[in-house]
PDB file of N, CA and C in Angstrom:
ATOM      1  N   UNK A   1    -205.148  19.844 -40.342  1.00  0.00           N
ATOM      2  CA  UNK A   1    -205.854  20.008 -39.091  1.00  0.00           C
ATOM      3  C   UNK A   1    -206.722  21.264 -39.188  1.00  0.00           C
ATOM      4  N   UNK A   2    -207.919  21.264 -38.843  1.00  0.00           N
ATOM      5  CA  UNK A   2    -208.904  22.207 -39.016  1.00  0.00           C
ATOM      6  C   UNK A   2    -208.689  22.994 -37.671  1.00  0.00           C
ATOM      7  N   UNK A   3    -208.509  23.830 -37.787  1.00  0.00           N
ATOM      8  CA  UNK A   3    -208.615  25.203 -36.844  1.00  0.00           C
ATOM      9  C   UNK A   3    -210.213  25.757 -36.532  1.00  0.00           C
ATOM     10  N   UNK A   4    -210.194  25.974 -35.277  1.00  0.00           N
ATOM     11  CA  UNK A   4    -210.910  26.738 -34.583  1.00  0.00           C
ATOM     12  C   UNK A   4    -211.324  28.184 -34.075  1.00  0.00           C
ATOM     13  N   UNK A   5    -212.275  28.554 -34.121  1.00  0.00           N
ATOM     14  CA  UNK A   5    -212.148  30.148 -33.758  1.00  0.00           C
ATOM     15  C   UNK A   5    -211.570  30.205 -31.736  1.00  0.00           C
ATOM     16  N   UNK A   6    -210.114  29.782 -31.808  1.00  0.00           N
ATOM     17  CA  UNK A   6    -209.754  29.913 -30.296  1.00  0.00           C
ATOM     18  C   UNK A   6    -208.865  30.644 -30.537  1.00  0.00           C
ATOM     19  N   UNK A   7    -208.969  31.927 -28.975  1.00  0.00           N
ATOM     20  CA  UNK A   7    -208.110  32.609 -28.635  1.00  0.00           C
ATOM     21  C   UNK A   7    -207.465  32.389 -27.353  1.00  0.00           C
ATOM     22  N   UNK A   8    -205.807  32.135 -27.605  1.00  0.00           N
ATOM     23  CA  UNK A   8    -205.425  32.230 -26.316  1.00  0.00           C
ATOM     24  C   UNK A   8    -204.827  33.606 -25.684  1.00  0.00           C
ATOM     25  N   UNK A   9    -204.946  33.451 -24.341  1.00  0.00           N
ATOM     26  CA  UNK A   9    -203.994  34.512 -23.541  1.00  0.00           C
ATOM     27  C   UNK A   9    -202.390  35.132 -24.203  1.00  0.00           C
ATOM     28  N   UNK A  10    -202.066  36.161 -24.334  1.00  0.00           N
ATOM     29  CA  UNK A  10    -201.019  36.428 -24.407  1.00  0.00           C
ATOM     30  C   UNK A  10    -199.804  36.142 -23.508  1.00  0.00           C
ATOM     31  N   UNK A  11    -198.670  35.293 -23.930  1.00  0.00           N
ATOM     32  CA  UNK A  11    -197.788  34.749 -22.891  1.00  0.00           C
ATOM     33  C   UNK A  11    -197.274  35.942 -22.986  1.00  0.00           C
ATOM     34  N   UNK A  12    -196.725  36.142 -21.323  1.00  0.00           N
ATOM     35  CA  UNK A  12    -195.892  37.516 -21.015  1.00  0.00           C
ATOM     36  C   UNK A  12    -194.543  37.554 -21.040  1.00  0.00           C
ATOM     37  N   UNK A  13    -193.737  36.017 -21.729  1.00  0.00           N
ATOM     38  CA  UNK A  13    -192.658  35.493 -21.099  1.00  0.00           C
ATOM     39  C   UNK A  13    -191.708  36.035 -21.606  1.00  0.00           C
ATOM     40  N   UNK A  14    -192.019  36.963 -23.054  1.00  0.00           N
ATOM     41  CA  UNK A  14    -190.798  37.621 -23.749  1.00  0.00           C
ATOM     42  C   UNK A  14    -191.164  39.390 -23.706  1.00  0.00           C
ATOM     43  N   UNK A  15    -192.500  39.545 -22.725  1.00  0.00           N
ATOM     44  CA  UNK A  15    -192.592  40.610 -22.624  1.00  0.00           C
ATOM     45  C   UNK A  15    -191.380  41.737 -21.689  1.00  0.00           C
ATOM     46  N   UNK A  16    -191.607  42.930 -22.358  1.00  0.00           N
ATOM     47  CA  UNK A  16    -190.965  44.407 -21.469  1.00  0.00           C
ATOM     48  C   UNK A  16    -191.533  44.312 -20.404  1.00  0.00           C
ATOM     49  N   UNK A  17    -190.929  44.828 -19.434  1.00  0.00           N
ATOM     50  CA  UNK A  17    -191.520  44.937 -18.087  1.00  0.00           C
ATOM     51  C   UNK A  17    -191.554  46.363 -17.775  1.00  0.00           C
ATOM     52  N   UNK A  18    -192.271  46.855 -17.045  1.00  0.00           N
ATOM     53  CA  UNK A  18    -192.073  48.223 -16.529  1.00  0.00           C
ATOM     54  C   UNK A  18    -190.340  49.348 -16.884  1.00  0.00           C
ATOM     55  N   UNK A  19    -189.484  48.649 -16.186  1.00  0.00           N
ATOM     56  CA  UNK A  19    -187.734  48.572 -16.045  1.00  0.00           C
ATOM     57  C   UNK A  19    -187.462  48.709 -17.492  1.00  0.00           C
ATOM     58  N   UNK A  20    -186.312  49.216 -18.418  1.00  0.00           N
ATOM     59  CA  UNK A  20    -185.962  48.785 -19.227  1.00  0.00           C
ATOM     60  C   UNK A  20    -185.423  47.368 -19.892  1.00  0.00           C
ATOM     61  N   UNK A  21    -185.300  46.832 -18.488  1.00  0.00           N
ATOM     62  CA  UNK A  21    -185.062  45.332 -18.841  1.00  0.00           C
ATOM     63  C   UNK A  21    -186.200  44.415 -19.372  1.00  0.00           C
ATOM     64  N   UNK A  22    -186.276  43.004 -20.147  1.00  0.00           N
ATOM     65  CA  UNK A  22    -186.929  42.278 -19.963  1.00  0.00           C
ATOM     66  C   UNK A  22    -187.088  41.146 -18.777  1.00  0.00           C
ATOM     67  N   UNK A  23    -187.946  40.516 -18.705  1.00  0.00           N
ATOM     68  CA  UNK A  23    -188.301  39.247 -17.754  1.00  0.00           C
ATOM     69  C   UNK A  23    -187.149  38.035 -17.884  1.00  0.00           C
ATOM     70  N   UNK A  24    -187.054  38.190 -19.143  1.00  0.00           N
ATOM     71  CA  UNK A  24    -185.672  37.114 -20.118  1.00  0.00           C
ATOM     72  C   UNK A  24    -184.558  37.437 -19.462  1.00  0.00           C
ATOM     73  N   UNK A  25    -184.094  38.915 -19.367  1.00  0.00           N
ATOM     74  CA  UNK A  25    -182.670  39.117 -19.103  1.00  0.00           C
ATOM     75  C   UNK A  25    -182.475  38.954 -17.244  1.00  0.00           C
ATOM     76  N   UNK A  26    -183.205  38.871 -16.852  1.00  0.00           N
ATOM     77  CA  UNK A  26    -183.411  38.767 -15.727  1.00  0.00           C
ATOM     78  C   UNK A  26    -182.934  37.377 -15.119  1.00  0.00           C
ATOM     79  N   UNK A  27    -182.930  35.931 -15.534  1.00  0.00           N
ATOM     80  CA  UNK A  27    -183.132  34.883 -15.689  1.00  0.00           C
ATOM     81  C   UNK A  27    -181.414  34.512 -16.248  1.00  0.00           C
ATOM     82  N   UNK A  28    -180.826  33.899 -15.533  1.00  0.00           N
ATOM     83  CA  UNK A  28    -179.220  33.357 -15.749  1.00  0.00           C
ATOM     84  C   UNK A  28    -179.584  32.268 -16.960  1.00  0.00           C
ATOM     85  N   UNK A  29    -178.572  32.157 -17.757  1.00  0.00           N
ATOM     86  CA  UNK A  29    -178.606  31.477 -18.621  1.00  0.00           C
ATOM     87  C   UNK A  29    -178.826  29.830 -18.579  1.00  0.00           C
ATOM     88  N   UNK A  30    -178.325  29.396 -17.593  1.00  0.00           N
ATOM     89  CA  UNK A  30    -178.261  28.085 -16.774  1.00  0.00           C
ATOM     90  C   UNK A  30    -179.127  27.452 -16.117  1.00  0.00           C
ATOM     91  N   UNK A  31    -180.129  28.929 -15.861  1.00  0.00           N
ATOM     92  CA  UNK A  31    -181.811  28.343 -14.913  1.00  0.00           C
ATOM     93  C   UNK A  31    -182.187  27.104 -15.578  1.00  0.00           C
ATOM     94  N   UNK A  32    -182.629  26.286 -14.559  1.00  0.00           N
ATOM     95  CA  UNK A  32    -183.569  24.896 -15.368  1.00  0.00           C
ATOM     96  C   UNK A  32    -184.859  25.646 -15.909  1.00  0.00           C
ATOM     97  N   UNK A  33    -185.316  27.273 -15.451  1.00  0.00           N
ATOM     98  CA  UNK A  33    -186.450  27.119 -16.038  1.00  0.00           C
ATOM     99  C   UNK A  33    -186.228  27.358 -17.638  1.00  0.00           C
ATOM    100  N   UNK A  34    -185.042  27.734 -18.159  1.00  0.00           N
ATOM    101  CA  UNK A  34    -184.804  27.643 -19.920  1.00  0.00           C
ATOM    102  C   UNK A  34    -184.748  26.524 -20.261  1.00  0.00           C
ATOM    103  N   UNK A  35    -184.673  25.557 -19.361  1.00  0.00           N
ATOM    104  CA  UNK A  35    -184.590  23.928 -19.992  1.00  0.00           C
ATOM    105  C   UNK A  35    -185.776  23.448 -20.026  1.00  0.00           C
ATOM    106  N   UNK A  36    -187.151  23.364 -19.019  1.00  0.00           N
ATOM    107  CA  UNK A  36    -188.153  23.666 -19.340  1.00  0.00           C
ATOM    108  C   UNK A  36    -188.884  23.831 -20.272  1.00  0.00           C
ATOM    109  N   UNK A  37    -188.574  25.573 -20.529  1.00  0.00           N
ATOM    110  CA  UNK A  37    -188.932  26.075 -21.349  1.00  0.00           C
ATOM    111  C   UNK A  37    -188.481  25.813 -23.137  1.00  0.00           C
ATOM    112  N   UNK A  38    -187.463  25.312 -23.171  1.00  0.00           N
ATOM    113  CA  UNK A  38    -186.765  24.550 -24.504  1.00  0.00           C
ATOM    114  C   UNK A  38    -187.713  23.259 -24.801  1.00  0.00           C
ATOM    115  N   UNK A  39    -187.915  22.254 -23.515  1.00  0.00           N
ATOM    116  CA  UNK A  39    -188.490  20.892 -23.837  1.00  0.00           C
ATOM    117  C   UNK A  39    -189.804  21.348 -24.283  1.00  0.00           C
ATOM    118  N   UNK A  40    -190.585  22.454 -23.661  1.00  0.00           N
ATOM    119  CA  UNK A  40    -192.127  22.086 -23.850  1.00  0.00           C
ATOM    120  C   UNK A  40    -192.608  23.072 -25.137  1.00  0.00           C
ATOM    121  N   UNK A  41    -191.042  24.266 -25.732  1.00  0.00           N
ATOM    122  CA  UNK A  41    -191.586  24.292 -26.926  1.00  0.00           C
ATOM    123  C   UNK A  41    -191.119  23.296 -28.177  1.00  0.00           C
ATOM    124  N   UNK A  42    -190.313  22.237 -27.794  1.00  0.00           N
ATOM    125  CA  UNK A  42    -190.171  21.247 -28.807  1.00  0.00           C
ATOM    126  C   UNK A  42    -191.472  20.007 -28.756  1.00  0.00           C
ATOM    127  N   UNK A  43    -192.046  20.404 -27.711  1.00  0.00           N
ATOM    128  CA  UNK A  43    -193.435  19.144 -28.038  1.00  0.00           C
ATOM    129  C   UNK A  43    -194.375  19.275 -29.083  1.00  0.00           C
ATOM    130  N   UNK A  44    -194.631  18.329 -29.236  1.00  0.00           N
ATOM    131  CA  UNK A  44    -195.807  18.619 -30.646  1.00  0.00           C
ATOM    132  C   UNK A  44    -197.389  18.209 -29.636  1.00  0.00           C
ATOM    133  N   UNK A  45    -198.163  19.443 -29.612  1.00  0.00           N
ATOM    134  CA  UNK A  45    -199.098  19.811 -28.964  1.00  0.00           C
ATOM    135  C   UNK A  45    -200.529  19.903 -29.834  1.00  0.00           C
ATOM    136  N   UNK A  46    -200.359  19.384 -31.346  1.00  0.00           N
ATOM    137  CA  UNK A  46    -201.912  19.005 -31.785  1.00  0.00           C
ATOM    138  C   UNK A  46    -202.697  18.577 -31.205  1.00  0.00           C
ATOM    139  N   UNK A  47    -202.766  16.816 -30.406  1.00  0.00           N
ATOM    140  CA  UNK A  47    -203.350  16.410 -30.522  1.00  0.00           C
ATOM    141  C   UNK A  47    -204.432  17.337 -28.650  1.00  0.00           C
ATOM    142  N   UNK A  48    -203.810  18.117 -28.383  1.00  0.00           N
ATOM    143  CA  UNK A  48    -203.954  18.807 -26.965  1.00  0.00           C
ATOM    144  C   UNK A  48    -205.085  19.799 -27.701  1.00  0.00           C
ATOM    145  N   UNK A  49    -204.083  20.435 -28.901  1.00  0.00           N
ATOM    146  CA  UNK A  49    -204.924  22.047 -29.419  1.00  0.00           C
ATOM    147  C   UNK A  49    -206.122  21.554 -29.845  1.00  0.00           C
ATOM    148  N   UNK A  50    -206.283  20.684 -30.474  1.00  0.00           N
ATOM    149  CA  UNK A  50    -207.725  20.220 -31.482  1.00  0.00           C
ATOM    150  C   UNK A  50    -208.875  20.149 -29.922  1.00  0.00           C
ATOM    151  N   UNK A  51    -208.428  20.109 -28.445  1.00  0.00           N
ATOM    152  CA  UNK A  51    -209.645  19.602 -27.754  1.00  0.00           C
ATOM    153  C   UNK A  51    -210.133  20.690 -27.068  1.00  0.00           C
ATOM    154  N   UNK A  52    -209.757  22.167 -28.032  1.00  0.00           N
ATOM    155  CA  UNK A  52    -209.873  23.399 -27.183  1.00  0.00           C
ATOM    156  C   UNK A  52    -211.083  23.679 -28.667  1.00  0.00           C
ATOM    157  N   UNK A  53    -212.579  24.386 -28.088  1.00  0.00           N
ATOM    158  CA  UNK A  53    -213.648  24.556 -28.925  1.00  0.00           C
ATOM    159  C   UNK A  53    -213.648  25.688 -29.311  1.00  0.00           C
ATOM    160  N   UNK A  54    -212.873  27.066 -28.225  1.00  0.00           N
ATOM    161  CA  UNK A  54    -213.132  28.239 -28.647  1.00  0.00           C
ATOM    162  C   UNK A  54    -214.062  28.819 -28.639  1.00  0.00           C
ATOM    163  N   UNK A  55    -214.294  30.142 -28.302  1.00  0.00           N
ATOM    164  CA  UNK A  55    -215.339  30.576 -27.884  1.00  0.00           C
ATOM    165  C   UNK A  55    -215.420  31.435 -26.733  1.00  0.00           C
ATOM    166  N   UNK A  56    -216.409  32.212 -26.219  1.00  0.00           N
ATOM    167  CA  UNK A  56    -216.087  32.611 -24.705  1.00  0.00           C
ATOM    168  C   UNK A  56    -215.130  33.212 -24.332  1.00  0.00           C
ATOM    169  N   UNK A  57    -214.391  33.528 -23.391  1.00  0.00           N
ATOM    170  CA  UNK A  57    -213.056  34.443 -22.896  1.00  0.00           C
ATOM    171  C   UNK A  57    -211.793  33.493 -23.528  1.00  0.00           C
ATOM    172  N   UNK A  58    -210.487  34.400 -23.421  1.00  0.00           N
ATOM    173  CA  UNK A  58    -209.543  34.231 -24.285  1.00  0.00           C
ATOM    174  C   UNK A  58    -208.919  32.602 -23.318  1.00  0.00           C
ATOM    175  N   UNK A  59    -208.224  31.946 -23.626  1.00  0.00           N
ATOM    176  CA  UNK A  59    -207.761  30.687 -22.994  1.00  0.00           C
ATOM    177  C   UNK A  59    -206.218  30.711 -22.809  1.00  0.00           C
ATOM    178  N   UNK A  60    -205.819  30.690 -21.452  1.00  0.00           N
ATOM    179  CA  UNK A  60    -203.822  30.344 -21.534  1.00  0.00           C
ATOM    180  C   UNK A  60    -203.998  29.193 -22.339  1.00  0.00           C
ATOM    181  N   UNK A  61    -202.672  29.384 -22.860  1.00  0.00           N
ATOM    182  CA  UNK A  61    -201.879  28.415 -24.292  1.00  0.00           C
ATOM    183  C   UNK A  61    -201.653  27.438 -23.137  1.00  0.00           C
ATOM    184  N   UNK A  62    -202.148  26.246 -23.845  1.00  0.00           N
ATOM    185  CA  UNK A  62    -201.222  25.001 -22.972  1.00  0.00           C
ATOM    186  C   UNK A  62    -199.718  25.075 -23.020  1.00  0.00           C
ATOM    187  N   UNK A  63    -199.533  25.534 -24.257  1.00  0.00           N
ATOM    188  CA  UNK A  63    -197.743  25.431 -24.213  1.00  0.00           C
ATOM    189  C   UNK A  63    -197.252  25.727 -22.434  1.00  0.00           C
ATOM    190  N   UNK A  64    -197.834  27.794 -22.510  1.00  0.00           N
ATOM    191  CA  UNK A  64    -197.555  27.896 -21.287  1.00  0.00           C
ATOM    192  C   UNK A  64    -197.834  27.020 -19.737  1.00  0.00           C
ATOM    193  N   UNK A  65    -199.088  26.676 -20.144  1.00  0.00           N
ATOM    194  CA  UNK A  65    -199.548  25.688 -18.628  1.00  0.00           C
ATOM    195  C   UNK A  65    -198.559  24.995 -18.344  1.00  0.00           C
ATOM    196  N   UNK A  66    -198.205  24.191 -19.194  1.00  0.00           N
ATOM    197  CA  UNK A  66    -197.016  22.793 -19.475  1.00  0.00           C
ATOM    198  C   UNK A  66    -196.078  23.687 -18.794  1.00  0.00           C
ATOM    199  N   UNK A  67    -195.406  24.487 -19.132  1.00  0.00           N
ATOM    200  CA  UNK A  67    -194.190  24.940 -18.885  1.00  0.00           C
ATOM    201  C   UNK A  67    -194.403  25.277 -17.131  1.00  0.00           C
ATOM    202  N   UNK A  68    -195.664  26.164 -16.642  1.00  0.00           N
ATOM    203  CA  UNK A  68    -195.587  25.829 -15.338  1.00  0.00           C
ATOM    204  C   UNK A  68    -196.161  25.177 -14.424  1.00  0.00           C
ATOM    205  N   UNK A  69    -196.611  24.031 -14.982  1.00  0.00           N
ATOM    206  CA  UNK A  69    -196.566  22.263 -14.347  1.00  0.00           C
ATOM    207  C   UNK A  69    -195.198  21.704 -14.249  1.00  0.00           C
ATOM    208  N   UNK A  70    -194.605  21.856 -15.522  1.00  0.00           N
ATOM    209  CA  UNK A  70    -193.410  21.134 -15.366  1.00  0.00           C
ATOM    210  C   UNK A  70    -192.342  21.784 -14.546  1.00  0.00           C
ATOM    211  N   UNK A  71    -192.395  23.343 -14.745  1.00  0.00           N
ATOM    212  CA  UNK A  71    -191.229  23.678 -13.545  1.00  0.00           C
ATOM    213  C   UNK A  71    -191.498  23.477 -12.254  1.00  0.00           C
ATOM    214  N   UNK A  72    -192.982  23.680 -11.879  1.00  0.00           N
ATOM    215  CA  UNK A  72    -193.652  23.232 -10.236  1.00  0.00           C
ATOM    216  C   UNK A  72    -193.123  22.200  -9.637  1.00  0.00           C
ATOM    217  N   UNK A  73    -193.035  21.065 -10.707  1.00  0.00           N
ATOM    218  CA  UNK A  73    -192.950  19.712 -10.171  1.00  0.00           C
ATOM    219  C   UNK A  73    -191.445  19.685 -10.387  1.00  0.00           C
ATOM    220  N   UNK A  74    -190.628  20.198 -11.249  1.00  0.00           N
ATOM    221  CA  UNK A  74    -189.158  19.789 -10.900  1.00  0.00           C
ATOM    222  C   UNK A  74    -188.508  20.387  -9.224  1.00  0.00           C
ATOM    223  N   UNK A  75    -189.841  21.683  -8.951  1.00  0.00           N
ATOM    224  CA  UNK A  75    -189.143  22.185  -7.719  1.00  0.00           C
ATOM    225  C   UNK A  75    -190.301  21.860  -6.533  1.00  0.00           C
ATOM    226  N   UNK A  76    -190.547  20.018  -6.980  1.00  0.00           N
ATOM    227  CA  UNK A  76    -191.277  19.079  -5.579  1.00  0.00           C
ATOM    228  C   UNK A  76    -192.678  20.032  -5.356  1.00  0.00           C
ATOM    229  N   UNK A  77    -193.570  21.066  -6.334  1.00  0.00           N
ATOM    230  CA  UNK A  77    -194.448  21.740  -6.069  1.00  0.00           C
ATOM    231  C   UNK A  77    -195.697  20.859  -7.067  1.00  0.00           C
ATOM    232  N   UNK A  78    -196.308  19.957  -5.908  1.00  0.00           N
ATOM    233  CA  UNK A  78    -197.292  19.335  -6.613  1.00  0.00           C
ATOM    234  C   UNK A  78    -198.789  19.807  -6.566  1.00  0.00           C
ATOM    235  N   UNK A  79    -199.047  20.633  -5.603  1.00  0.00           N
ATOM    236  CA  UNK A  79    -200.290  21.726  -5.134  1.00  0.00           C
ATOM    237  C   UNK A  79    -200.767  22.094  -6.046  1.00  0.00           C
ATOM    238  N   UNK A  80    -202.130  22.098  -6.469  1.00  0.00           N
ATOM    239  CA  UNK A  80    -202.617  23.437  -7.154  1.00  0.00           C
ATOM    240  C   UNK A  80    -202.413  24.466  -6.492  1.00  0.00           C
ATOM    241  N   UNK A  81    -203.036  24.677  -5.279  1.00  0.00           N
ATOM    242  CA  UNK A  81    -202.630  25.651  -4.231  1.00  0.00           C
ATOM    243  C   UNK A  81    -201.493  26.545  -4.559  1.00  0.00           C
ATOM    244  N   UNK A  82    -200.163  25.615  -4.090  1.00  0.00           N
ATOM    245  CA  UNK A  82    -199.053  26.088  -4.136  1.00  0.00           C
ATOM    246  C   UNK A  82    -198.582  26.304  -5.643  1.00  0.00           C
ATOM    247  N   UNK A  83    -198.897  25.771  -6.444  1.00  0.00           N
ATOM    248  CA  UNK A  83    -198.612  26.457  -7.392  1.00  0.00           C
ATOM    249  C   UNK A  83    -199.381  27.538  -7.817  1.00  0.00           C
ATOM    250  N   UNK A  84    -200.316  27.838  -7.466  1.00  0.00           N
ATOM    251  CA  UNK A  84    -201.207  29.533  -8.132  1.00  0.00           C
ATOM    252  C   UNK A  84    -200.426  30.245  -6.921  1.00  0.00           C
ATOM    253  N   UNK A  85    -200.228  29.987  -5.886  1.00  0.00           N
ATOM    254  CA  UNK A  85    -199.523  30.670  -4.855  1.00  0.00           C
ATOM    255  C   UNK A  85    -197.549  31.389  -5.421  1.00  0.00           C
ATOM    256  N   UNK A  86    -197.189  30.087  -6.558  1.00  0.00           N
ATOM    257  CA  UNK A  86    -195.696  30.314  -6.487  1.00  0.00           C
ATOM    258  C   UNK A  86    -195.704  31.509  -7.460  1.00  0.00           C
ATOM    259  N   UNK A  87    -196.935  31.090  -8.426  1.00  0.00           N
ATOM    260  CA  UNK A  87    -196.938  31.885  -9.635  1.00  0.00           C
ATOM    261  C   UNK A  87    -196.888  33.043  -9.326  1.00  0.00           C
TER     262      UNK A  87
END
């Protein structure tokens, strides 16, 4: 698969936070959002990456998008609205 000059956004999801804690430890082991987050990094996301041209400002990773589409909608949040709102 031929690669592109694309840059995505940096996901913040394993980032430090201000606190000595991370965002991770924060989050019970049991949350559906780690189940989520397990399914949508086991997808295989080529045929998604190849339709990004690159170029221009940096792009969120679909991985991440996926991950908060899919938690929106497990918690009945079908809005764009409401979801840039939950985020």
């Amino acid at each position: 698969m031929k690669r592109r000059n694309v840059v995505f956004k940096e996901q913040l999801g394993h980032q430090v936070v201000l606190f000595p804690q991370s965002i991770g430890d924060r989050i019970p082991e049991a949350h559906p959002v780690r189940l989520v987050a397990r399914v949508v990094d086991e997808l295989n996301l080529d045929r998604i990456m190849t339709t990004y041209k690159g170029g221009g400002t940096s792009s969120y990773h679909p991985r991440m998008l996926l991950k908060v589409l899919f938690y929106a909608y497990l918690n009945n949040i079908y809005s764009c609205r409401r979801i840039a709102k939950a985020l």
